[in-house]
Protein backbone atom coordinates (compact mmCIF):
# COMPACT_ATOMS: atom_id res chain seq x y z
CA UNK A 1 3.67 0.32 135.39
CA UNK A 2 6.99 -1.46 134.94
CA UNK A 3 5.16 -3.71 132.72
CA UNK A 4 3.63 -1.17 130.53
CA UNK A 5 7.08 0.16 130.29
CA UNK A 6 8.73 -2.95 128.70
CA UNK A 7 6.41 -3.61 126.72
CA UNK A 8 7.05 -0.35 124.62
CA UNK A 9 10.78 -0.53 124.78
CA UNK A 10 9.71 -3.99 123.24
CA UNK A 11 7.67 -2.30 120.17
CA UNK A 12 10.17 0.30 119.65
CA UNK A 13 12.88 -2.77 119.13
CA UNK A 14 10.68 -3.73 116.70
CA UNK A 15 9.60 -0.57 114.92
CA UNK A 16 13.23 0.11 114.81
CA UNK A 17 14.31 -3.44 113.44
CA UNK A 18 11.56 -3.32 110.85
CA UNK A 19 12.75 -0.06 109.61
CA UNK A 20 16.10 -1.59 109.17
CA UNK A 21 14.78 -4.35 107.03
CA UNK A 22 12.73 -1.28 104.83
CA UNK A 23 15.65 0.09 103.82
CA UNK A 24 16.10 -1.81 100.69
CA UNK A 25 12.53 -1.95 99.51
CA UNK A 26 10.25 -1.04 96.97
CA UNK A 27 9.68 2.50 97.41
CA UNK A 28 9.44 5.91 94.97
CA UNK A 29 13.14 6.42 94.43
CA UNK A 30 15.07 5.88 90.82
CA UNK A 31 17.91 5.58 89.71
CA UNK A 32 18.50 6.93 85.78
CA UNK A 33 21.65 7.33 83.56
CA UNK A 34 23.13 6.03 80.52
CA UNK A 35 25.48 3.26 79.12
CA UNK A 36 28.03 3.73 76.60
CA UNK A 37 30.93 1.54 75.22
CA UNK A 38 34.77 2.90 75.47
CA UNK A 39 34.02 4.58 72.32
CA UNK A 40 31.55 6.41 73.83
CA UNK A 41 28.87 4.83 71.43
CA UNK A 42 25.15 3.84 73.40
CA UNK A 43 24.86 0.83 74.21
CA UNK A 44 21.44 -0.32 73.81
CA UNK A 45 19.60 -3.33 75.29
CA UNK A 46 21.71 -3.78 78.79
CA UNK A 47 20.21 -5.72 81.47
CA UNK A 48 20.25 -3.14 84.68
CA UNK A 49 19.31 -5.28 87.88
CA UNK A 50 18.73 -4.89 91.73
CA UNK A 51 17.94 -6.90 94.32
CA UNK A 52 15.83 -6.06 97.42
CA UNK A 53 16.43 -7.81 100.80
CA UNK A 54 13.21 -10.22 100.04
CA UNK A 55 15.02 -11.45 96.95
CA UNK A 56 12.74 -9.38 94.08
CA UNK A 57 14.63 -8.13 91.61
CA UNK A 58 13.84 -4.59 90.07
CA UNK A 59 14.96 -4.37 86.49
CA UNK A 60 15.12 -3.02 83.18
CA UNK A 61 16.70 -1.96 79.78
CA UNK A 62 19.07 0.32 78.32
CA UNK A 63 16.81 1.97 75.17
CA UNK A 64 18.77 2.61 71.82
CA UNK A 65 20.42 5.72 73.15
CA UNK A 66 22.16 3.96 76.06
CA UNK A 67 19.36 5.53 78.38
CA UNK A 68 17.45 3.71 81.31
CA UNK A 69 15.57 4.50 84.17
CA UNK A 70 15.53 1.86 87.42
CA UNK A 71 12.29 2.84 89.08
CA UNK A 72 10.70 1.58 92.10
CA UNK A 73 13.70 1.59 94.70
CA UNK A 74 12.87 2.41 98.44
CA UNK A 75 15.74 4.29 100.41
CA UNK A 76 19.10 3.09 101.28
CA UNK A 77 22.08 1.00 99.80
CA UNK A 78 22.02 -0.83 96.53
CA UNK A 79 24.03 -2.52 94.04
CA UNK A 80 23.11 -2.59 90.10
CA UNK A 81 24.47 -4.67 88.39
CA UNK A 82 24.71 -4.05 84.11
CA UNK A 83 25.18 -6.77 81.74
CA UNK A 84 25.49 -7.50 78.18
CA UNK A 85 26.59 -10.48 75.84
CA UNK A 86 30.09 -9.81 74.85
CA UNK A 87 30.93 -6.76 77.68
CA UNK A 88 32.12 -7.25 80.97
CA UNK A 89 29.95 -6.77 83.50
CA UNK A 90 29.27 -3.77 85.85
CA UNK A 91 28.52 -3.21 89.45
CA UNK A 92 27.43 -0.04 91.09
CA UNK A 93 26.44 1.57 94.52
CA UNK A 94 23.51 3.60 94.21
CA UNK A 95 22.23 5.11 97.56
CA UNK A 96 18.81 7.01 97.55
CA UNK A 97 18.84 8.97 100.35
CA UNK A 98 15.29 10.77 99.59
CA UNK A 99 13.39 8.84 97.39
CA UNK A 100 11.18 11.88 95.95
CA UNK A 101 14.71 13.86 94.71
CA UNK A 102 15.69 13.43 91.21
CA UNK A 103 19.63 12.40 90.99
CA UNK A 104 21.85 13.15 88.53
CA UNK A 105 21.72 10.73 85.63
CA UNK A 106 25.11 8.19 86.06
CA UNK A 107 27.04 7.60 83.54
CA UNK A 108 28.37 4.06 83.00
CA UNK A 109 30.87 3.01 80.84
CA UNK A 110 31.16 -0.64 79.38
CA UNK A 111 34.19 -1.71 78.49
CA UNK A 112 34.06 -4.91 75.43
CA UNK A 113 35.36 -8.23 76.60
CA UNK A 114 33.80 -11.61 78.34
């Protein structure tokens, strides 16, 4: 019996620890919003970039209007990251807490420079 019970304090350890390493994943969850200079013109073709704990990087592109949509992120912490040739660039923290909900659209402002 004693045996039996260690080893499932064993796989819950590593149930638990697995779902730790999950949290920055590929999953359902997005992330949307829009870029605009300090005019408050669109800014189109910005590079918006994650990273997940394995080192993949989920990406895309502001469209002509400044939109974008960062699909494909699991739930927990993140940082994007937006960058363009001749702005400075931007870091964020996104956290999906429920990757099915739809979030409000962010709004990120890029101000010109390096």
């Amino acid at each position: 019996m004693r045996v039996a019970h260690v080893v499932w304090v064993a796989v819950a350890i590593v149930a638990v620890s697995a779902s730790a390493g999950l949290a920055q994943s590929r999953g359902l969850g997005r992330v949307t919003g829009v870029v605009l200079d300090d005019s408050g013109a669109p800014v189109a073709n910005v590079e918006i970039k994650t990273t997940t704990l394995g080192g993949n990087a989920i990406q895309c592109q502001s469209d002509a209007k400044g939109k974008w949509t960062l699909g494909g992120v699991g739930r927990g912490e993140w940082i994007v990251s937006f960058t363009k040739a001749g702005f400075e660039t931007k870091r964020i923290k996104a956290i999906i807490e429920r990757e099915i909900d739809r979030s409000e659209p962010v709004k990120i402002t890029l101000k010109k420079g390096a």
